[in-house]
Protein backbone atom coordinates (compact mmCIF):
# COMPACT_ATOMS: atom_id res chain seq x y z
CA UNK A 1 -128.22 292.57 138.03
CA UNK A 2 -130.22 289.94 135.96
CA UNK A 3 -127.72 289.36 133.71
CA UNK A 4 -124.93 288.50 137.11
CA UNK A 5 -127.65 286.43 138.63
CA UNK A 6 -128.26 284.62 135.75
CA UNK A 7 -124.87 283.90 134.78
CA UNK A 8 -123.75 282.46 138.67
CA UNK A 9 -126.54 280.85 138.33
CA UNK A 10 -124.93 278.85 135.15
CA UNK A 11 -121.66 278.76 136.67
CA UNK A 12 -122.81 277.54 139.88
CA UNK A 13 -124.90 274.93 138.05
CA UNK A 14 -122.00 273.89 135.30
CA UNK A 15 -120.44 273.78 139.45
CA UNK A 16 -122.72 271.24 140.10
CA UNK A 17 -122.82 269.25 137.03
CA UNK A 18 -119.15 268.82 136.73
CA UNK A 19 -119.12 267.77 140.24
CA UNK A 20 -121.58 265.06 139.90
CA UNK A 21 -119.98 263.78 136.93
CA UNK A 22 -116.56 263.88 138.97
CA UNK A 23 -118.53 262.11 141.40
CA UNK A 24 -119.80 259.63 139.08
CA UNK A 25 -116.72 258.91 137.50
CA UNK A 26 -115.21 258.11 140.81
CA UNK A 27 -117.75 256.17 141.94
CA UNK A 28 -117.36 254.24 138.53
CA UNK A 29 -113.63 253.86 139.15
CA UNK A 30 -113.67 252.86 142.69
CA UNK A 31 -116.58 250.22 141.72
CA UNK A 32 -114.31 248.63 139.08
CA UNK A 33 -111.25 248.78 141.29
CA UNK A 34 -113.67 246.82 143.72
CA UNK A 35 -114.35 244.23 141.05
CA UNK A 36 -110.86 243.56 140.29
CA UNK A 37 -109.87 243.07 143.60
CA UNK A 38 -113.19 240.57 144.16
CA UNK A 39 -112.45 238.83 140.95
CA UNK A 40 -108.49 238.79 142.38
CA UNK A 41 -109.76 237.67 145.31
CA UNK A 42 -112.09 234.77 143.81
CA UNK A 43 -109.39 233.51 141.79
CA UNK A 44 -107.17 233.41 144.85
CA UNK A 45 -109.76 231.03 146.35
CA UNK A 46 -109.94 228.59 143.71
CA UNK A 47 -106.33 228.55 143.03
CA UNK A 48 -106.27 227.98 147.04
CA UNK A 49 -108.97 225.18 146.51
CA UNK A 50 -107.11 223.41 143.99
CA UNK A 51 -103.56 223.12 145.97
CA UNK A 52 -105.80 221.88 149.06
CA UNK A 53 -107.01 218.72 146.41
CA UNK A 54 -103.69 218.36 144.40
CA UNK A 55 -102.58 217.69 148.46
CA UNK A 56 -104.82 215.02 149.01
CA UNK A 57 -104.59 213.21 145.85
CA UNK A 58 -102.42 210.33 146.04
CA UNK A 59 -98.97 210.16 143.83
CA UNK A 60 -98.69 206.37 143.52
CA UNK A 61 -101.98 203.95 142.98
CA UNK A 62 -103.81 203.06 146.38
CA UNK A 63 -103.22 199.41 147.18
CA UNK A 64 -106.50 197.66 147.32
CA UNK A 65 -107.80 196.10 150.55
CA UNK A 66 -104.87 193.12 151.31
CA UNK A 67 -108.26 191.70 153.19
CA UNK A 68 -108.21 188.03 152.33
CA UNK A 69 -108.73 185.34 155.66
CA UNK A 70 -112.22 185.79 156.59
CA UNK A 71 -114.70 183.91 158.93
CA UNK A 72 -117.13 181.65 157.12
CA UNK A 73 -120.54 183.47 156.58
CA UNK A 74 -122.70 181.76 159.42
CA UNK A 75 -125.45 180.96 156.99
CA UNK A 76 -123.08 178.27 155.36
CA UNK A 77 -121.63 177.10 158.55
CA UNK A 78 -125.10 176.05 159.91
CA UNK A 79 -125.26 173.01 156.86
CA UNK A 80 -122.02 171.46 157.97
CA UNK A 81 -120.02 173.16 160.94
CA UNK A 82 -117.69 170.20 160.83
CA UNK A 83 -116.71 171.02 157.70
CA UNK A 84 -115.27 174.68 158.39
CA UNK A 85 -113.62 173.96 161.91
CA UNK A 86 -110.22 172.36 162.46
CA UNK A 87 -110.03 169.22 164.16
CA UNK A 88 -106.29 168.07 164.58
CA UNK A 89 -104.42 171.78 164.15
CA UNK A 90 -105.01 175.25 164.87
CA UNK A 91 -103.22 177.89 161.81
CA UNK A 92 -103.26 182.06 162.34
CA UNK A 93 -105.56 183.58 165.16
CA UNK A 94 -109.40 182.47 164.59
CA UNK A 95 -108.76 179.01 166.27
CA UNK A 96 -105.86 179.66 167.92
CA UNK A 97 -105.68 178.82 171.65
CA UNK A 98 -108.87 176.46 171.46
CA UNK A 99 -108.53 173.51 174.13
CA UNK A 100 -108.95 170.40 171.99
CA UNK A 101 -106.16 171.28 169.68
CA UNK A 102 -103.39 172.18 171.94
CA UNK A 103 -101.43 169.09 171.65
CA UNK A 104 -100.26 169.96 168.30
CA UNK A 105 -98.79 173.37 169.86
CA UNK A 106 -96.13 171.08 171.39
CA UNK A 107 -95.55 169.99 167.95
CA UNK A 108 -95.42 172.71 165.79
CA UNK A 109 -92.66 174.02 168.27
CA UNK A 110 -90.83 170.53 168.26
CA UNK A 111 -91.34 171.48 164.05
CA UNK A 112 -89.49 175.13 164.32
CA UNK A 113 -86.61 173.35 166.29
CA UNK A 114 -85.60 170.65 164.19
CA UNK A 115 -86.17 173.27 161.41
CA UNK A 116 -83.49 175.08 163.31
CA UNK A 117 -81.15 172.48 164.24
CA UNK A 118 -80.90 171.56 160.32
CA UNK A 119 -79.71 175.22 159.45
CA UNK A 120 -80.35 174.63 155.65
CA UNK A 121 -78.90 178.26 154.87
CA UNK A 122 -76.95 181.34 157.10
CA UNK A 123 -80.20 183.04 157.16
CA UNK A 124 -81.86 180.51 159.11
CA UNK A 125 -81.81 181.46 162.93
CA UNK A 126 -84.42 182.24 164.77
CA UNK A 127 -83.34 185.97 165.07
CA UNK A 128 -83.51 186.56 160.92
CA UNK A 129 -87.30 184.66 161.11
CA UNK A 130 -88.49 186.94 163.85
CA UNK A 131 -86.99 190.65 162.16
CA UNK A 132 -88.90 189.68 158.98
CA UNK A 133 -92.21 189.40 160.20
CA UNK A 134 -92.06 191.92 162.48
CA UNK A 135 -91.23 193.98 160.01
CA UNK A 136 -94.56 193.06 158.04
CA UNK A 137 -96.57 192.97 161.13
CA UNK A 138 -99.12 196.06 160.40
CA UNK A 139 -99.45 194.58 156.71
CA UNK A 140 -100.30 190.73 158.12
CA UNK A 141 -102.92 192.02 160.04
CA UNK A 142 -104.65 193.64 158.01
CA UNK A 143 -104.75 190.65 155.87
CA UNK A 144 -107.21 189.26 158.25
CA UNK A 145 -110.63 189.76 157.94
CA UNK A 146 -111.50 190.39 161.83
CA UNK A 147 -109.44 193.12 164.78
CA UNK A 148 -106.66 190.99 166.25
CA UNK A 149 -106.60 193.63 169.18
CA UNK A 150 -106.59 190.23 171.83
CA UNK A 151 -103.33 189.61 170.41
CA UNK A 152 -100.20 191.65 171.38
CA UNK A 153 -96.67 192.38 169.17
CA UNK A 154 -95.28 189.35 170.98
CA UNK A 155 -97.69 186.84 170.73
CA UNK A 156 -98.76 187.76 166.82
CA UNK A 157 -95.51 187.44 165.79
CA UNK A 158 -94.84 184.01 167.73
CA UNK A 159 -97.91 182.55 165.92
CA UNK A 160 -96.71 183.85 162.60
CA UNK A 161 -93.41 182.10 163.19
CA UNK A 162 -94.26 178.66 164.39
CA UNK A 163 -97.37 178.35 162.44
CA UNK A 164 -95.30 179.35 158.84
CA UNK A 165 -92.55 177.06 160.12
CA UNK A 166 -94.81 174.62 160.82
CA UNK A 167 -96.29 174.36 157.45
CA UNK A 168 -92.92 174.64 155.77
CA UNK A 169 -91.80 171.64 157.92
CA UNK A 170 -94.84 169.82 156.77
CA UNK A 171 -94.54 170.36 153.33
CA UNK A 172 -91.11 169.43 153.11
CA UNK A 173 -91.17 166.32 154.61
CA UNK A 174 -89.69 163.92 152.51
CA UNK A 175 -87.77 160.63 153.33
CA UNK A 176 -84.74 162.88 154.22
CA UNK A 177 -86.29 164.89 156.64
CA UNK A 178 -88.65 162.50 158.65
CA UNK A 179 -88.30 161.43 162.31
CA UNK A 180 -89.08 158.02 163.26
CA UNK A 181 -90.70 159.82 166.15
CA UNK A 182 -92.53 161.80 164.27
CA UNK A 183 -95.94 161.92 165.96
CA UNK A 184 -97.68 163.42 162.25
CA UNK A 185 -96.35 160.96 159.69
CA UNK A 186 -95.78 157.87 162.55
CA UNK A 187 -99.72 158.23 164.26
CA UNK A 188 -102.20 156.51 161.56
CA UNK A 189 -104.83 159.54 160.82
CA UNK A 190 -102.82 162.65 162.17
CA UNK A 191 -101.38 163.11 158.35
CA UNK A 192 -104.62 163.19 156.58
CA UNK A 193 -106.29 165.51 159.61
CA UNK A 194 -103.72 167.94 159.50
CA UNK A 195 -103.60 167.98 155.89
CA UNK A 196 -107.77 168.44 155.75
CA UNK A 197 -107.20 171.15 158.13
CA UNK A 198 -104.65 173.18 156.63
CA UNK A 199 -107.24 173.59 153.71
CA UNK A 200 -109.81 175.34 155.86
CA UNK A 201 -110.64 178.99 155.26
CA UNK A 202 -110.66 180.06 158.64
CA UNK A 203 -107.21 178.32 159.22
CA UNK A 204 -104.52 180.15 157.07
CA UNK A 205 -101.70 182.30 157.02
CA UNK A 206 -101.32 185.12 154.63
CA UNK A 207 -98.98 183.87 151.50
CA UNK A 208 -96.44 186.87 152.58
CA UNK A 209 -95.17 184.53 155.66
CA UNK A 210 -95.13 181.27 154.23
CA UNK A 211 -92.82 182.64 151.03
CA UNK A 212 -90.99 184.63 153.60
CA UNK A 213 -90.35 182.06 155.89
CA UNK A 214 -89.89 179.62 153.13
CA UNK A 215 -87.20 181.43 151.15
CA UNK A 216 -85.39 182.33 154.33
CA UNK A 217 -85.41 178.33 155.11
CA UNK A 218 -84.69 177.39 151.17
CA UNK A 219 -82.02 175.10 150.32
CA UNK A 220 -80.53 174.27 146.75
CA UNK A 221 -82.64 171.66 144.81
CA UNK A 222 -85.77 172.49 147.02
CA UNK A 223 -88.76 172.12 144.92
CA UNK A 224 -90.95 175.45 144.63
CA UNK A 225 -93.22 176.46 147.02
CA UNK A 226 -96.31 176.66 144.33
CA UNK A 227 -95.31 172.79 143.68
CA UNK A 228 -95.30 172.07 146.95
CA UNK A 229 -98.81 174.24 147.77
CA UNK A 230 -100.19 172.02 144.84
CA UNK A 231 -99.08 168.86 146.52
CA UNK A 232 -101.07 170.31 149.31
CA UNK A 233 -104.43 170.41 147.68
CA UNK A 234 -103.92 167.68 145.55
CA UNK A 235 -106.66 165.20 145.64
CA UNK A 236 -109.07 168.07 146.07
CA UNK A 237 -110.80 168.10 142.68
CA UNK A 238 -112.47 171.29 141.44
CA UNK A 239 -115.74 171.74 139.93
CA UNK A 240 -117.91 173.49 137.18
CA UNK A 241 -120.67 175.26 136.07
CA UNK A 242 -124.55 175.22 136.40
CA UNK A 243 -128.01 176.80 134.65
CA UNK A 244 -129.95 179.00 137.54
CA UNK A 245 -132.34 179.59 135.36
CA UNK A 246 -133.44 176.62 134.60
CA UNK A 247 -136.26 175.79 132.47
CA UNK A 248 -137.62 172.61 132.71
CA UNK A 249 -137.35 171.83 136.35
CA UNK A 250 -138.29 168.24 136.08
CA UNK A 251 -135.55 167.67 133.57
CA UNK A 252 -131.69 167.90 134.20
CA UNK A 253 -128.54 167.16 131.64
CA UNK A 254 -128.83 163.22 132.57
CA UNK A 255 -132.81 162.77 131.33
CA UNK A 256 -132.89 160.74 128.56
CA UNK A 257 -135.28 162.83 126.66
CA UNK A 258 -132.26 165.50 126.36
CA UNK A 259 -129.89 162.66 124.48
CA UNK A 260 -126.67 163.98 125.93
CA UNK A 261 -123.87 161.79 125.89
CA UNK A 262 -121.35 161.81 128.38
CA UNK A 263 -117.11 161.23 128.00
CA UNK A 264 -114.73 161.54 130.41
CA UNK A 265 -111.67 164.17 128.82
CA UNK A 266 -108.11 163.11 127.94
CA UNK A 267 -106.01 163.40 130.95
CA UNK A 268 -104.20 166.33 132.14
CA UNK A 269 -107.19 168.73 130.76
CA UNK A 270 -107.88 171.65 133.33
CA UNK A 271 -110.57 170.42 136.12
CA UNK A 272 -112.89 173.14 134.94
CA UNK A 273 -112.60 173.33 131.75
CA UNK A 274 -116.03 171.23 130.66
CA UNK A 275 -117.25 171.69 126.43
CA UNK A 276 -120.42 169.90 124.79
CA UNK A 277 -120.06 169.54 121.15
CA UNK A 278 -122.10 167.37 118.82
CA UNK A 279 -124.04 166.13 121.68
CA UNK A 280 -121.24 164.77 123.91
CA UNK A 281 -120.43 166.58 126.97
CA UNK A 282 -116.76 165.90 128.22
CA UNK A 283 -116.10 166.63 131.79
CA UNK A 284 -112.08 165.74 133.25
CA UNK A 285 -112.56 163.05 136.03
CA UNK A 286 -113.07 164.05 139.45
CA UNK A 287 -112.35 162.13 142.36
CA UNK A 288 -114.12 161.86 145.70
CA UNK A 289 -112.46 161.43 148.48
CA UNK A 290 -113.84 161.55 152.57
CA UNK A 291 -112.53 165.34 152.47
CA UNK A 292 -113.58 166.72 149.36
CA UNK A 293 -116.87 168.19 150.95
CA UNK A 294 -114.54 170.07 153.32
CA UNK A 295 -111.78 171.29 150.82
CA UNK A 296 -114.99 172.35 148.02
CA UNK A 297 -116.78 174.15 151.33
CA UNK A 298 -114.12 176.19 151.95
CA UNK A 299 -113.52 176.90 148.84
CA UNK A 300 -116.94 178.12 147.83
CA UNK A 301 -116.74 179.97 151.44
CA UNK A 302 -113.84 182.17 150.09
CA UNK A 303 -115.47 182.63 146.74
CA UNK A 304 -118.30 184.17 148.48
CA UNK A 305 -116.46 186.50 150.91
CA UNK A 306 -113.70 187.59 147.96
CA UNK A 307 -113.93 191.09 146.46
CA UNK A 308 -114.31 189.32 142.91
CA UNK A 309 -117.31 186.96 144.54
CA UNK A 310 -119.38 187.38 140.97
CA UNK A 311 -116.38 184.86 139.58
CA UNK A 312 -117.33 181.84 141.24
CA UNK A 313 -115.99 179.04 139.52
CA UNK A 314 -116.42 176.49 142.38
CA UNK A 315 -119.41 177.29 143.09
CA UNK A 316 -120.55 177.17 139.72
CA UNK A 317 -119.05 173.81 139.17
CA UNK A 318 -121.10 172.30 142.22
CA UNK A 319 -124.17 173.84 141.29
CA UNK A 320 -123.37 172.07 138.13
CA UNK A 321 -122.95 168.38 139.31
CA UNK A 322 -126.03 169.16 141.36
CA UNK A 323 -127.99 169.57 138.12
CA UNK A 324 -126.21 166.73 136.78
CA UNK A 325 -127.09 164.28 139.67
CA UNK A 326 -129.91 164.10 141.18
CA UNK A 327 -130.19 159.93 142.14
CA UNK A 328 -128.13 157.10 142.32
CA UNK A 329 -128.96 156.46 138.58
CA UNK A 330 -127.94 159.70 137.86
CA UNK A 331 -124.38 158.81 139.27
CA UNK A 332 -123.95 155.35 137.81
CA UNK A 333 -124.17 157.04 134.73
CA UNK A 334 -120.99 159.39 135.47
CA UNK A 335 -119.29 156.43 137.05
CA UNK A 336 -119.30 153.92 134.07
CA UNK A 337 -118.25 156.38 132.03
CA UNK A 338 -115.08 156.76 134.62
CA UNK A 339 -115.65 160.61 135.01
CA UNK A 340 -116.43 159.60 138.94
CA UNK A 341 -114.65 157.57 141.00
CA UNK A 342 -115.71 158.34 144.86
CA UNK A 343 -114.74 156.64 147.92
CA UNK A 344 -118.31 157.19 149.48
CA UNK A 345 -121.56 155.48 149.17
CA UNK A 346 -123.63 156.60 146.39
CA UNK A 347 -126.18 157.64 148.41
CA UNK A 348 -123.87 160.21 149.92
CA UNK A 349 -121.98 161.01 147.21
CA UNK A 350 -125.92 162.50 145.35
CA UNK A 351 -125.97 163.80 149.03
CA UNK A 352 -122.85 165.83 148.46
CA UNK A 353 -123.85 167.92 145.50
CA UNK A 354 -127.30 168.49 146.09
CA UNK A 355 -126.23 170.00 149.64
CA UNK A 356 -122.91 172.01 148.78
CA UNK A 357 -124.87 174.99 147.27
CA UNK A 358 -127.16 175.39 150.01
CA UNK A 359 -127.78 179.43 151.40
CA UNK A 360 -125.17 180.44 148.71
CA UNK A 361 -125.35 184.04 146.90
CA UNK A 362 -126.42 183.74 143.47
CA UNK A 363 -123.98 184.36 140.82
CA UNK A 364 -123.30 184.74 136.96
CA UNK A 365 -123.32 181.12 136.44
CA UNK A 366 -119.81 180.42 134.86
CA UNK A 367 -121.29 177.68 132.75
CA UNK A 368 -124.56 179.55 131.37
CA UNK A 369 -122.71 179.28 127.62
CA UNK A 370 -122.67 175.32 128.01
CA UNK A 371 -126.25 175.13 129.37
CA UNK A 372 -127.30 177.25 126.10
CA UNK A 373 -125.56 174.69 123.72
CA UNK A 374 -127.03 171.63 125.84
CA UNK A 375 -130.14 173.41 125.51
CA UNK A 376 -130.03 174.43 121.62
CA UNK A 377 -129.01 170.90 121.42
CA UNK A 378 -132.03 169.72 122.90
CA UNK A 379 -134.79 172.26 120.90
CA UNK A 380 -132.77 170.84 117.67
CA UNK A 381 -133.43 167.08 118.39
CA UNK A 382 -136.55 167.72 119.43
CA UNK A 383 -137.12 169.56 116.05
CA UNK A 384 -135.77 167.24 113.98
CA UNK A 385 -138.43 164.19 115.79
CA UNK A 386 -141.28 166.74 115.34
CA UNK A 387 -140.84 167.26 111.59
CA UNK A 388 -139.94 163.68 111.09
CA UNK A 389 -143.41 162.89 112.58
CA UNK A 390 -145.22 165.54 111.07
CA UNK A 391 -144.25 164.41 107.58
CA UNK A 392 -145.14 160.51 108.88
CA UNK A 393 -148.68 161.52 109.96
CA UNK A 394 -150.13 164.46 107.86
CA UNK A 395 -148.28 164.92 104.38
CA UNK A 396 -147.84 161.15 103.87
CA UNK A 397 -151.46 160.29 105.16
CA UNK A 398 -154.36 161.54 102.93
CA UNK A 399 -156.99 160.86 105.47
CA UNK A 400 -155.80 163.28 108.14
CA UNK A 401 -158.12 166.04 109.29
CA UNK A 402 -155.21 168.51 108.91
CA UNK A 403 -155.05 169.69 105.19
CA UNK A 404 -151.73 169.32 103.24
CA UNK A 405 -151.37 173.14 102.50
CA UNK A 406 -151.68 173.13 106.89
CA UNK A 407 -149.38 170.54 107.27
CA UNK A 408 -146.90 172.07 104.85
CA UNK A 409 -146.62 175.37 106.34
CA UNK A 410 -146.15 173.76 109.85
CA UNK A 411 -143.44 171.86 108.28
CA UNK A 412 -142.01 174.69 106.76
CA UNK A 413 -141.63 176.18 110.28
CA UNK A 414 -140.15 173.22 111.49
CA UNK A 415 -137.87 173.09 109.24
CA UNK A 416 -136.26 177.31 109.21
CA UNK A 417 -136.28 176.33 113.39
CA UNK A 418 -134.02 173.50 112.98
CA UNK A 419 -131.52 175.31 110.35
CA UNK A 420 -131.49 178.19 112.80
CA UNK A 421 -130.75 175.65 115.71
CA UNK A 422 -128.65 173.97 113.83
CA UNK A 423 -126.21 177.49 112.97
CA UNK A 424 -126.57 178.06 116.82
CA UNK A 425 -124.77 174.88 117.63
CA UNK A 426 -121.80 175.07 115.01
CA UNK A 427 -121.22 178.54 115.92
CA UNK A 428 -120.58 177.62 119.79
């Protein structure tokens, strides 16, 4: 009876064990079958993750913002409003519609139909103009720094037309296109206003319609519309660059002390392009006319509001001339040397520079390489009269309180200073 109990006793525990292991093993394989359909499900997910990015990322470079009429920053405006605002002509939306300059509306349309009555190619009627800059409408827009929402389809368009025509017209004109009744070439001071104002910042048209408008309008033998956008601005000169860390406030490139000698560059070299070598600074001539404050304002304006505002060549150039000029004397110097010739008083001429840079941004002064040669030039010939009086008082005068073996090592100095200067300066 023992010897039953005892052995159901095994079976029914070998029972058990073999059912827990069964168990176990189950458990096991349902747990792994679990992780493999987690782990199928996480990859799921990040393969799912990865089409929803690939979606979004863009198959052809994103153009960069076409942003490029802006208002003036109001901190410049308040130095010289005049300066910014039109005065004869109104160009694109920001002045449009203002009071004192609607009499040239009646012009600019009287402009768009003689344009039209001369029918230089098939493609100019009014119809062709029209399509085309509808058809760039969204883009021209956006071009503009500030909503246009005031202005509908209709009267966007209409502006973009006459306006471009306009300037075409204006550009072109030429003995064989002007009107005896012409109220911008035949009125004394209309031509010069109009011209100062179509150099404004807040008066422009994107480039897109006046190379549309102008290659719809083209005839054979025309010159090019960069010659004829040059022809515009001709007469504004273009400046250079100054130190804004400056060290010696008191001092500036005309003091005497410095020894820099001035010369006005060979003709035809680039307005900017301003070297120092050996002591002789050549800068190209620049000449000042009543609107040159206006056409430098607004171009330092649109340095300051462009993407790329740390390249501000214009800017740098004033602040330049502003170090360069400080008094009348300072001027006289520049004009006898022919590298100004202004059409103001002097008094306003030093006026001009030292005001042009007011409330600007500071900026990676495009010139700092110059001001380090003018200044290495400077620490050299100062040097070389330091040593050349140390040598004249102490090593050639016995009686000095300073010993020779003193006087020697100061020379000494003097002397590795002015070599190093003096590999500075041929290595500019």
């Amino acid at each position: 009876m023992t010897d039953s109990t005892d052995e159901s006793n095994a079976t029914g525990d070998h029972l058990v064990i073999q059912v827990r292991e069964e168990g176990e093993r189950s458990e096991r394989e349902i747990s792994h079958v679990g992780y493999q359909i987690l782990g199928e499900n996480e990859e799921n997910e990040d393969e799912s993750f990865a089409s929803l990015i690939k979606k979004e990322l863009p198959e052809v470079l994103p153009e960069l913002n076409p942003t490029c009429i802006f208002r003036v920053p109001k901190k410049l405006v308040r130095d010289n409003e005049n300066a910014y605002v039109p005065q004869m002509v109104s160009i694109g939306p920001y002045h449009h519609g203002r009071k004192n300059l609607q009499a040239m509306e009646q012009v600019k349309r009287w402009y768009l139909q003689r344009l039209l009555d001369r029918k230089p190619t098939p493609d100019t009627s009014l119809v062709k103009l029209v399509k085309e800059i509808r058809s760039r409408e969204e883009f021209l827009r956006s071009c503009y720094d500030e909503k246009l929402d005031h202005l509908n389809s209709y009267e966007f368009v209409k502006m973009m037309v006459v306006d471009g025509c306009f300037i075409i017209q204006f550009l072109r004109m030429d003995d064989k296109f002007k009107y005896l009744d012409d109220p911008v070439f035949s009125v004394p001071g209309v031509y010069s206003a109009v011209k100062k104002d179509l150099l404004l910042l807040e008066n422009q048209l994107p480039w897109k319609v006046v190379d549309c408008l102008f290659n719809l309008t083209a005839e054979p033998g025309d010159p090019s519309l960069h010659k004829f956008n040059v022809s515009l601005s001709s007469g504004a000169c273009i400046l250079i660059k100054p130190d804004t860390t400056e060290r010696r406030e008191a001092r500036h490139f005309l003091d005497q002390e410095i020894g820099v000698k001035f010369q006005c560059a060979p003709f035809g070299k680039a307005q900017l392009d301003i070297t120092f070598r050996n002591g002789v600074m050549e800068i190209p001539r620049m000449i000042i006319e009543v609107n040159t404050e206006t056409v430098l304002r607004n171009l330092i304006a649109y340095e300051q509001c462009s993407v790329r505002h740390h390249e501000c060549h214009i800017l740098s150039y004033a602040m330049l001339f502003n170090h360069l000029i400080k008094s009348p004397k300072d001027l006289d110097s520049l004009v006898q040397k022919h590298i100004i010739i202004t059409e103001l008083s002097k008094e306003e001429t030093v006026s001009l520079f030292n005001r042009l840079c007011n409330d600007t941004e500071r900026i990676s002064f495009s010139y700092s390489e110059l001001a380090l040669f003018v200044d290495v030039y400077y620490r050299h010939r100062w040097l070389r009269r330091s040593l050349a009086g140390f040598k004249k008082d102490y090593l050639y005068n016995p009686s000095s309180v300073w010993s020779i073996s003193n006087a020697v090592i100061i020379v000494l100095i003097l002397t590795v200073m002015q070599t190093v200067y003096s590999v500075l300066a041929y290595y500019k």
